[in-house]
Protein backbone atom coordinates (compact mmCIF):
# COMPACT_ATOMS: atom_id res chain seq x y z
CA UNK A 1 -128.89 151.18 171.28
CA UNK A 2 -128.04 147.99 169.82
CA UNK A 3 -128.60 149.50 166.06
CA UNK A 4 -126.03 152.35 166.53
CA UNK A 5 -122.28 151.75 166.06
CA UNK A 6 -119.24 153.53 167.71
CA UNK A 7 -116.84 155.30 165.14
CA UNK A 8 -114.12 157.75 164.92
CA UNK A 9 -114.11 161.03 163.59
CA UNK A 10 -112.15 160.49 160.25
CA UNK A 11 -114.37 157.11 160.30
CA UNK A 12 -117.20 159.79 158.63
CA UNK A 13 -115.13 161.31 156.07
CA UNK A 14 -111.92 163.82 155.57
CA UNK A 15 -110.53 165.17 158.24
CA UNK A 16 -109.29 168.86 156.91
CA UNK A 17 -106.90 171.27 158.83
CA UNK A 18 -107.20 175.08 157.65
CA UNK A 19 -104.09 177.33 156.81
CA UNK A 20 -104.33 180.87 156.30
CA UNK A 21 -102.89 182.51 153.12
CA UNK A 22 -100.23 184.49 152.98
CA UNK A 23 -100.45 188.09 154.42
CA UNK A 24 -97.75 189.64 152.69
CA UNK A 25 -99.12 188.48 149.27
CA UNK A 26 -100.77 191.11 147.65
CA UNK A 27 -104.01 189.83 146.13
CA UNK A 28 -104.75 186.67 148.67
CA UNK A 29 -107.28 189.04 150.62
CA UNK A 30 -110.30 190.51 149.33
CA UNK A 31 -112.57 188.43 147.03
CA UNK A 32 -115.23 186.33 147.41
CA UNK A 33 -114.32 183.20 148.60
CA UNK A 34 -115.25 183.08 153.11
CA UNK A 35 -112.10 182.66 155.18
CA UNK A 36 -113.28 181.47 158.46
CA UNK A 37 -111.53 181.99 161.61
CA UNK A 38 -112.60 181.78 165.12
CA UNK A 39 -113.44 185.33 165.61
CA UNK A 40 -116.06 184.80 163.22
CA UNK A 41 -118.32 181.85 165.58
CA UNK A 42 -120.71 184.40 166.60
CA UNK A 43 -123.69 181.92 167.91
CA UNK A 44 -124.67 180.97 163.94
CA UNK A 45 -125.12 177.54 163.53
CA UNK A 46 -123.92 177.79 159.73
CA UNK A 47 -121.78 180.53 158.73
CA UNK A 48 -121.88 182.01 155.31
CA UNK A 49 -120.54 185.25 155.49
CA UNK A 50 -117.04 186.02 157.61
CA UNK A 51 -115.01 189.18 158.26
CA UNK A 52 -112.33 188.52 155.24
CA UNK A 53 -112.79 186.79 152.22
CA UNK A 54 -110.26 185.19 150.14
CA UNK A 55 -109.81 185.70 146.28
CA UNK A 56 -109.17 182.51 143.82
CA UNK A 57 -105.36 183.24 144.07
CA UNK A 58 -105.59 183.48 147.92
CA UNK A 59 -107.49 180.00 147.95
CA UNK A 60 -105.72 178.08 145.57
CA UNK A 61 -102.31 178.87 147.74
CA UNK A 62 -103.65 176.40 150.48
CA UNK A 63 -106.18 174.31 148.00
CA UNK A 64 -105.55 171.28 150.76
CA UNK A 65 -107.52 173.37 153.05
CA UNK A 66 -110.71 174.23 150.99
CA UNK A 67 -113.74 173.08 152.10
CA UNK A 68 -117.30 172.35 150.74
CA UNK A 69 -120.59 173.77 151.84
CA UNK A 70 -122.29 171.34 154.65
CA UNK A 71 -118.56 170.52 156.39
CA UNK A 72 -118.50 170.51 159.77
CA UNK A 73 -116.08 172.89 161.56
CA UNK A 74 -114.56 172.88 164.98
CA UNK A 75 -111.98 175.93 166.56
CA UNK A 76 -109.70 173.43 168.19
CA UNK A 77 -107.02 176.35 169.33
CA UNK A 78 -107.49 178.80 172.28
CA UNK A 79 -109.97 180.02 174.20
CA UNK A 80 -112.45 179.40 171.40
CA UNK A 81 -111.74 175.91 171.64
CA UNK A 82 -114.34 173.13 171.32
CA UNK A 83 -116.80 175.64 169.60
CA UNK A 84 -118.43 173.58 166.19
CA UNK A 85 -120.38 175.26 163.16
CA UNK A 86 -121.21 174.44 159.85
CA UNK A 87 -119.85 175.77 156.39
CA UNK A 88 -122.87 177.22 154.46
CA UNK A 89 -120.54 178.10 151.30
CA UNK A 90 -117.43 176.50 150.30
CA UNK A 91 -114.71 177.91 151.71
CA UNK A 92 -111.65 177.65 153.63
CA UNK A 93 -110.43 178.06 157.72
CA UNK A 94 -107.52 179.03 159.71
CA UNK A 95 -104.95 176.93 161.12
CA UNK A 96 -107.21 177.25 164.40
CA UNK A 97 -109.75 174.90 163.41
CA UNK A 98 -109.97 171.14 161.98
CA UNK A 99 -113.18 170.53 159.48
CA UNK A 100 -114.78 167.22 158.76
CA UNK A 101 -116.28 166.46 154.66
CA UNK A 102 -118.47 164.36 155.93
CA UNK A 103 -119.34 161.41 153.70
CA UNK A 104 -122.75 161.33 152.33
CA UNK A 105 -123.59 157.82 153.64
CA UNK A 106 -123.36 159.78 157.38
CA UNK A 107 -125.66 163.29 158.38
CA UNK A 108 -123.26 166.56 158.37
CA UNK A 109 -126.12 168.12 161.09
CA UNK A 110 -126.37 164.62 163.28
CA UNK A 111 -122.37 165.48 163.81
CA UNK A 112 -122.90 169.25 164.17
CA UNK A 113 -124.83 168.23 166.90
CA UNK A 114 -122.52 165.81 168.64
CA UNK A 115 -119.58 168.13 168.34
CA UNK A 116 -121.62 171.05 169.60
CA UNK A 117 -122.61 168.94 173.15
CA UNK A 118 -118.54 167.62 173.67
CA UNK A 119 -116.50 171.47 174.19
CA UNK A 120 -115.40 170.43 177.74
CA UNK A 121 -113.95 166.89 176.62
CA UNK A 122 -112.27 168.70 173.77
CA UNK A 123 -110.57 170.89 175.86
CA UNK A 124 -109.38 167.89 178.06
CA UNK A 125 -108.37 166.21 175.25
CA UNK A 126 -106.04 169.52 174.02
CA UNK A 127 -102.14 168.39 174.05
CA UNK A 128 -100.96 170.86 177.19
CA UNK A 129 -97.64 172.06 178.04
CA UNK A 130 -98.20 175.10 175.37
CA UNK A 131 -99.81 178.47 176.49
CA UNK A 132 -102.29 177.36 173.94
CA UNK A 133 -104.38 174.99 174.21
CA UNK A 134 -104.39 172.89 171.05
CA UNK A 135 -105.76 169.37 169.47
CA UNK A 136 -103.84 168.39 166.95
CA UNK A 137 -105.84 167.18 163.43
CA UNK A 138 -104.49 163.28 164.66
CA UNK A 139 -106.08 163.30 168.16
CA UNK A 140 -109.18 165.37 166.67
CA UNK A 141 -109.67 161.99 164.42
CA UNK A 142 -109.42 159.70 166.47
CA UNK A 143 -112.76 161.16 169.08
CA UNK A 144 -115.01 158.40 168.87
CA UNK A 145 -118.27 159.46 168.10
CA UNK A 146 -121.69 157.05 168.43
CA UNK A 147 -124.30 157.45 165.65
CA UNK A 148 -127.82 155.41 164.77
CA UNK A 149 -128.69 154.36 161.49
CA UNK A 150 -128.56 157.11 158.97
CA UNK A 151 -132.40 157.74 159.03
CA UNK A 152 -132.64 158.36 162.51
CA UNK A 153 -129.56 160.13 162.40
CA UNK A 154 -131.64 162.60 159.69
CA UNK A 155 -134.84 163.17 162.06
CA UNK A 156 -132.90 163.52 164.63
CA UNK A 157 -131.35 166.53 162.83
CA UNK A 158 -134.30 167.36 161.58
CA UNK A 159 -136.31 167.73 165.18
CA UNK A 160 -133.16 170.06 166.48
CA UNK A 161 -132.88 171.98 163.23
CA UNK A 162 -136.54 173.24 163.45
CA UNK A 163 -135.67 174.54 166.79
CA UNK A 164 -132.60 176.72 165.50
CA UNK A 165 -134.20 177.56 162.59
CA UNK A 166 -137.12 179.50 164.48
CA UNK A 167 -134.25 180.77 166.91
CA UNK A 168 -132.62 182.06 163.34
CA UNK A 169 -136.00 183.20 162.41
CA UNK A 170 -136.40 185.46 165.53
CA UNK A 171 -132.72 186.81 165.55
CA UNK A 172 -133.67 187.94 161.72
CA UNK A 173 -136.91 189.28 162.70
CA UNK A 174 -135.11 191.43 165.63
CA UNK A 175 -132.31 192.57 163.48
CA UNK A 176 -135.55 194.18 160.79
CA UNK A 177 -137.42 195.40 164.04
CA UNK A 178 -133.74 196.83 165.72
CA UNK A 179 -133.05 198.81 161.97
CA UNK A 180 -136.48 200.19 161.87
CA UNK A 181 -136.12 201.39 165.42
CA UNK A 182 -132.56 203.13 164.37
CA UNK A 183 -133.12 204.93 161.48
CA UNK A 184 -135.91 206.91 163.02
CA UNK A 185 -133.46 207.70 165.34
CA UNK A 186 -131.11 208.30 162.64
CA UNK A 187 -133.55 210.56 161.53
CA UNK A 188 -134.80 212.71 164.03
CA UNK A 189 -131.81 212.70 166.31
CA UNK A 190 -128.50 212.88 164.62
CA UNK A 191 -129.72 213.43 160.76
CA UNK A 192 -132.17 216.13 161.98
CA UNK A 193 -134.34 215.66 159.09
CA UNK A 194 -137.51 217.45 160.84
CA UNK A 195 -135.63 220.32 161.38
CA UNK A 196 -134.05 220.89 157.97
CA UNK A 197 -137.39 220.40 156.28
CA UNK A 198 -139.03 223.27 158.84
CA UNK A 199 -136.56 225.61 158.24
CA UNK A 200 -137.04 224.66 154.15
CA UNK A 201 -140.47 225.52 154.83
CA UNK A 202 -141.17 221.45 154.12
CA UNK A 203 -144.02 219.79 156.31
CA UNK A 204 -141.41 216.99 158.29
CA UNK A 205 -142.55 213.33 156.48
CA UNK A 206 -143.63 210.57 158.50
CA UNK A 207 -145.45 212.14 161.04
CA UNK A 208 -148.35 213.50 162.36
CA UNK A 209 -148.72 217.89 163.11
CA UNK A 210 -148.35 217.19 166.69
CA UNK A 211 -145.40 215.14 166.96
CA UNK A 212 -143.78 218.11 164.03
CA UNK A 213 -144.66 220.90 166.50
CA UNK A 214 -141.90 219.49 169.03
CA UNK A 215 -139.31 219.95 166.57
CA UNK A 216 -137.86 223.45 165.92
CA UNK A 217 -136.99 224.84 162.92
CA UNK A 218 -133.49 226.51 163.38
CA UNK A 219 -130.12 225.64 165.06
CA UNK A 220 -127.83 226.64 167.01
CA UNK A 221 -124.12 226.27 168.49
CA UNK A 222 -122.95 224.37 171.53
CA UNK A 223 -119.87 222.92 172.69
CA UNK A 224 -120.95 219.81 170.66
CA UNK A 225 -121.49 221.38 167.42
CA UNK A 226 -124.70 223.14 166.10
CA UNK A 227 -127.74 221.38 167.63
CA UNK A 228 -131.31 222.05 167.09
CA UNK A 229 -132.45 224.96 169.14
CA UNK A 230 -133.87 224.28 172.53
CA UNK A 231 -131.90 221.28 172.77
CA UNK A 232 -128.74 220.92 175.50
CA UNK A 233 -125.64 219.36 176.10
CA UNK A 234 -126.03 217.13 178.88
CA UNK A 235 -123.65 214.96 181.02
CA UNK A 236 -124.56 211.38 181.49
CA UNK A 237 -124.64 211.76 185.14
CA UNK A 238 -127.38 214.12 184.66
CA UNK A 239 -129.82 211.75 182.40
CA UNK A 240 -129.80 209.30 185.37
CA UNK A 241 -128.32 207.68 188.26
CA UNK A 242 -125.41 206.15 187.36
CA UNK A 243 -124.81 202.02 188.79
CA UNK A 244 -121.55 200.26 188.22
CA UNK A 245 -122.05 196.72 188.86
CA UNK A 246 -120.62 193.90 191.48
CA UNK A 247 -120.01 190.76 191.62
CA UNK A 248 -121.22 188.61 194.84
CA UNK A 249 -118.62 186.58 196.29
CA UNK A 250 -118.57 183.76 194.25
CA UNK A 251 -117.53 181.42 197.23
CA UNK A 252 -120.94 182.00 198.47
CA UNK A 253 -122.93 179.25 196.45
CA UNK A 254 -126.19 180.57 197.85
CA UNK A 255 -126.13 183.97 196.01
CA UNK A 256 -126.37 182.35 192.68
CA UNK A 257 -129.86 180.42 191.66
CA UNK A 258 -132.08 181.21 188.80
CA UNK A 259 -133.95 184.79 190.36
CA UNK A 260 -132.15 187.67 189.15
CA UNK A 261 -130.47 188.44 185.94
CA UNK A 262 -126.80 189.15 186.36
CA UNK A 263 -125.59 190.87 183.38
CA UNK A 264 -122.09 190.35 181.82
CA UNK A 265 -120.48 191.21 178.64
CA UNK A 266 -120.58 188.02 177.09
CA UNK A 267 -124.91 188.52 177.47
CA UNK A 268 -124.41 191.54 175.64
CA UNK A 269 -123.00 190.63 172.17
CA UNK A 270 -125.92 190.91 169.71
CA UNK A 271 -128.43 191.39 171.70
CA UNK A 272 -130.74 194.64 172.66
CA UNK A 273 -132.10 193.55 175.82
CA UNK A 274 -130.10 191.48 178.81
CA UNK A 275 -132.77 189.25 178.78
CA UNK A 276 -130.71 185.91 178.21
CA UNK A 277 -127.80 185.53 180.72
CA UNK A 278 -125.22 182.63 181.08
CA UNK A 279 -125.57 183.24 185.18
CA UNK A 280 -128.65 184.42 187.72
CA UNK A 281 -128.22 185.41 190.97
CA UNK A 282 -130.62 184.00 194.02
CA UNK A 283 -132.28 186.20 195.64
CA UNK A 284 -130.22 186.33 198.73
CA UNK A 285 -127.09 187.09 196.07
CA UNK A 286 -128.92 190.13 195.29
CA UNK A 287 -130.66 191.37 198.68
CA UNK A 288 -126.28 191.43 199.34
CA UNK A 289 -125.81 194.10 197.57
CA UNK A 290 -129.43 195.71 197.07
CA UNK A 291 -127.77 198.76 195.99
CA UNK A 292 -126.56 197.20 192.78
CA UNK A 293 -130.24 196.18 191.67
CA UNK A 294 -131.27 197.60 188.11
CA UNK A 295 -135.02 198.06 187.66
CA UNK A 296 -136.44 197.43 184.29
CA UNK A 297 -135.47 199.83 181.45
CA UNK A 298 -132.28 200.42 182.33
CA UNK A 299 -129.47 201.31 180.43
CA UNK A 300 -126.30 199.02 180.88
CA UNK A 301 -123.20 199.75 178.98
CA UNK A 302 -119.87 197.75 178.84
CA UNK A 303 -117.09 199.99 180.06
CA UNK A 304 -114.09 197.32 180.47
CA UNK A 305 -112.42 195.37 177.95
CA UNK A 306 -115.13 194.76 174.99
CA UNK A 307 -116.19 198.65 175.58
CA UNK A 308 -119.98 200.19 174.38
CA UNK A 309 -122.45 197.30 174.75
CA UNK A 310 -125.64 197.87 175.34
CA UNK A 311 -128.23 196.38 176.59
CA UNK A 312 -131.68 197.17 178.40
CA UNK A 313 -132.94 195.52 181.52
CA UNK A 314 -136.29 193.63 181.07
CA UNK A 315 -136.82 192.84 184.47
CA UNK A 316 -134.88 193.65 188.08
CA UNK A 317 -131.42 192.63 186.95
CA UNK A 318 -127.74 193.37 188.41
CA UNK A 319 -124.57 193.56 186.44
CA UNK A 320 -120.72 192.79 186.84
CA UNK A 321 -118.35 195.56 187.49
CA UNK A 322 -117.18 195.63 183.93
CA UNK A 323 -120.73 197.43 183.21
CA UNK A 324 -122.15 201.24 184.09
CA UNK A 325 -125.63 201.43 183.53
CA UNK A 326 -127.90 204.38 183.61
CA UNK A 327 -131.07 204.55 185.20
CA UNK A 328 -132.65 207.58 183.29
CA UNK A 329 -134.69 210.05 185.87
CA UNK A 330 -137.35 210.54 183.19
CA UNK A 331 -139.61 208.22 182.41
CA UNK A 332 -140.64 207.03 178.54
CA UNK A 333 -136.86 208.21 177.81
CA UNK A 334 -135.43 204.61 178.00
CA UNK A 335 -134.89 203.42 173.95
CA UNK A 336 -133.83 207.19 172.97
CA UNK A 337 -131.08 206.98 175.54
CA UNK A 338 -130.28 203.22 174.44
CA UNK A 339 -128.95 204.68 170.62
CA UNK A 340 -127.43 207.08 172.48
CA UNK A 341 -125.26 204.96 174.54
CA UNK A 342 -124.56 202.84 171.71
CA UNK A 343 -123.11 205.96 170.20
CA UNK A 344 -120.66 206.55 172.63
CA UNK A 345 -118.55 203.15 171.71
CA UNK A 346 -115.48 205.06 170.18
CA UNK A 347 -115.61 207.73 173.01
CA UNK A 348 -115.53 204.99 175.60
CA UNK A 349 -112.53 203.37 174.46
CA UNK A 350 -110.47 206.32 174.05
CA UNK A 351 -111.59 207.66 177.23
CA UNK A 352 -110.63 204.77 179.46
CA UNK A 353 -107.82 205.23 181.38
CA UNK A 354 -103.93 204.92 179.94
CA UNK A 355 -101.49 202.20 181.00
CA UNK A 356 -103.74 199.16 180.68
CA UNK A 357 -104.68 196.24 178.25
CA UNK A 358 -108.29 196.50 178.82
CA UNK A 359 -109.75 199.65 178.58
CA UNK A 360 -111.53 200.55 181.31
CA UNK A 361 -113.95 203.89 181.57
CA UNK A 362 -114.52 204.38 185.79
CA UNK A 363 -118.07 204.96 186.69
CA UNK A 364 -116.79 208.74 187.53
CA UNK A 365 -115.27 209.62 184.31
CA UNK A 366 -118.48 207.94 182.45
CA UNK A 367 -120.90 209.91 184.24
CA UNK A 368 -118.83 213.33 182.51
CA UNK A 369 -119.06 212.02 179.07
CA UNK A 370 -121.21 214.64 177.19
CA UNK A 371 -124.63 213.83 175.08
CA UNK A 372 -127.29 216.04 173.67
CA UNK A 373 -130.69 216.50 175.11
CA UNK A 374 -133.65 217.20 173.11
CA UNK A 375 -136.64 217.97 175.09
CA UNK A 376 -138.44 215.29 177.17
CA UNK A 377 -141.83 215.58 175.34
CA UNK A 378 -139.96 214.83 172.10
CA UNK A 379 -137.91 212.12 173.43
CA UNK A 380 -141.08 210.59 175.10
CA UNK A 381 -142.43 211.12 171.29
CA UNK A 382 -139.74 208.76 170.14
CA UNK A 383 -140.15 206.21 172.62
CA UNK A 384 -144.20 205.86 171.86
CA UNK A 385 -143.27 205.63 168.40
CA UNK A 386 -140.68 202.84 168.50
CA UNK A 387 -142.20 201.11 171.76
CA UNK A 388 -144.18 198.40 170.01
CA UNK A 389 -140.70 197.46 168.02
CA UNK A 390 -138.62 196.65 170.70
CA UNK A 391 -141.51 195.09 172.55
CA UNK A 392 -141.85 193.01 169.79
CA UNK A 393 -137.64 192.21 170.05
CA UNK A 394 -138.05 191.69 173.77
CA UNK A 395 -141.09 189.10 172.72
CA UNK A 396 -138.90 187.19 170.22
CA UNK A 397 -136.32 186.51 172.82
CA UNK A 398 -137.69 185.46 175.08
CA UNK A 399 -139.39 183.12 172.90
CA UNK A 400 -136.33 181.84 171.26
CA UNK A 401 -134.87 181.61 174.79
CA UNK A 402 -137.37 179.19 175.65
CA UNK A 403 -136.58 176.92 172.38
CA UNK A 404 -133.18 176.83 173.29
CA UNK A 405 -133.92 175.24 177.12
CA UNK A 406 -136.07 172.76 175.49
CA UNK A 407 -133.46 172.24 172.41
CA UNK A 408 -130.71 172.19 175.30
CA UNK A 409 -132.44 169.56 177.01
CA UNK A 410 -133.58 167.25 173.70
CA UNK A 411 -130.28 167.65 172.48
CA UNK A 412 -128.24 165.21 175.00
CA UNK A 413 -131.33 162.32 175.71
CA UNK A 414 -131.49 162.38 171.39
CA UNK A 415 -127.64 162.23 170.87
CA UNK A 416 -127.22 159.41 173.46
CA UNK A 417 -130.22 157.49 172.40
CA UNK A 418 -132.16 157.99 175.99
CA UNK A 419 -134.89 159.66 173.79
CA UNK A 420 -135.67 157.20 171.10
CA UNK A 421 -137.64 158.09 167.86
């Protein structure tokens, strides 16, 4: 350790606060230029495309808060706090976050990394007495900050950076695998592109005679519109049984471990199955409430507060009570109901009950939201067909999963100089 040198933050370059444009201007909003803001930290490691975007006008009101490409960015307001990114485009932040244009004689990633390890001791270092939580852009330069020689700093970078890139890789993958999967369903189920081209008198494209004979060629009405004949409207509670999740008492350290999956909503952003979650429950956690246990393939939706998430169970998982999930009685039926539940978003939310904050759909009122039903050998047509493409996204996380332990682990013994090069 005797090489590397202890430094503050605005030791490694310009310490930037963002402000946000006006609102009431007309013209600040809607260009080209990325306007980051907390809400856009999704899990990238380098953002280059945000929810708004700035035009030239809107940047050049708060030019003292543009930033280049390769800055380092951390949300240092609110719940977000402690959360650190990098700027893939130049660009400019909120008032919620403090940005560092790092010199060049220093490695923008070798901080990325440092920042990304250090959200708790932000947080304690947050001025209090506020109902916000906030570090001010003097105490955010003055965190000291211990880096090796700027080569080492670079490989460093470099090791850690190979990992995320082949976690970026699979996300990228999934997200081609997860499109291909939902236009067929696009197709078939809500487009009804077989059934228009029967009754044109048009052999359906994309598919072999058999798999055409289990579409018909004519609708007809329900209480849901006009549907393909033979089809039916259907209430969730008759697809499957319906589970709404618990949570062990958490002053009973022995029901969590690392044996069963317990499902929350923050597992559920971005992702198609609940493979990855922040907490497991032991064994005995689960055996405590056996009648909570998912088996694989099951359907769980979000139902409180962030509502119509979904995700599938890969393996004997339980969920939180924010979550309703559907265990279909049919077998092969599991990724045609998972579009189908992520259909129902909008219904969810405006069917959760009045008077509240959080929206919140009861396990009683989601089992009577209505879906439609095609027949079971079609739907188990679907399922063959897409099967190998969200095996394939189950695959890939799992995978990338197992980067991020080792990355998780490298990351602290590399940035402290336990692990030497």
């Amino acid at each position: 350790m005797d090489e590397w040198e202890n430094l503050k933050l605005d030791d490694l370059g310009r310490i930037v606060t963002g402000k946000t444009p006006l609102t009431s201007v007309e013209g600040n909003f809607g260009g080209q230029i990325p306007f980051v803001t907390p809400s856009d930290m999704d899990g990238r490691k380098t953002i280059s495309t945000t929810a708004r975007n700035l035009t030239e006008a809107g940047a050049a009101s708060v030019k003292g808060s543009k930033i280049p490409a390769g800055s380092v960015m951390v949300s240092c307001i609110g719940s977000d706090m402690g959360k650190a990114f990098i700027a893939g485009r130049d660009c400019v932040t909120n008032q919620q976050i403090n940005s560092i244009i790092v010199n060049e004689c220093f490695c923008n990633e070798f901080v990325y990394y440092n920042l990304s390890t250090r959200k708790d001791e932000i947080r304690h270092q947050a001025a209090g007495g506020s109902a916000q939580p906030i570090l001010n852009k003097g105490d955010f330069s003055r965190l000291e900050i211990t880096l090796p020689p700027l080569l080492i700093q670079k490989s460093i970078a470099k090791i850690l950076g190979d990992l995320d890139n082949k976690i970026e890789l699979n996300r990228r993958m999934n997200a081609t695998l997860e499109a291909m999967a939902r236009a067929l369903f696009q197709s078939w189920f809500v487009d009804f592109d077989p059934v228009r081209a029967k009754m044109d008198g048009r052999k359906p494209v994309g598919m072999d005679e058999e798999t055409a004979k289990l579409f018909s060629d004519s609708f007809e009405e329900s209480e849901m519109g006009l549907i393909p004949k033979g089809w039916k409207v259907k209430t969730v509670g008759e697809i499957g049984e319906i589970i709404c999740g618990k949570t062990p008492p958490t002053g009973v350290p022995d029901y969590y471990g690392d044996d069963v999956p317990f499902i929350t909503i923050p597992d559920m952003h971005g992702n198609v199955f609940g493979a990855s979650t922040a907490r497991r429950l032991s064994h005995a956690g689960a055996n405590s409430q056996a009648n909570k246990t998912l088996p694989p393939g099951s359907i769980c939706v979000s139902c409180i507060a962030t509502p119509g998430l979904v995700v599938i169970t890969s393996e004997k998982s339980q969920t939180n009570q924010q979550i309703n999930s559907v265990i279909p009685h049919e077998e092969n039926e599991t990724y045609f109901w998972y579009w189908v539940m992520t259909g129902l978003g909008a219904e969810i939310a405006s069917s959760g009950s009045g008077g509240s904050v959080l929206t919140n759909l009861s396990k009683g009122r989601f089992e009577m939201l209505n879906v439609i039903k095609p027949t079971h050998n079609l739907i188990a047509a679907y399922h063959s067909e897409v099967s190998p493409l969200f095996q394939n996204i189950l695959a890939n996380t799992h995978q990338s999963r197992t980067i991020a332990t080792l990355r998780d682990t490298l990351l602290p013994k590399l940035l402290n100089g336990e692990l030497r090069l």
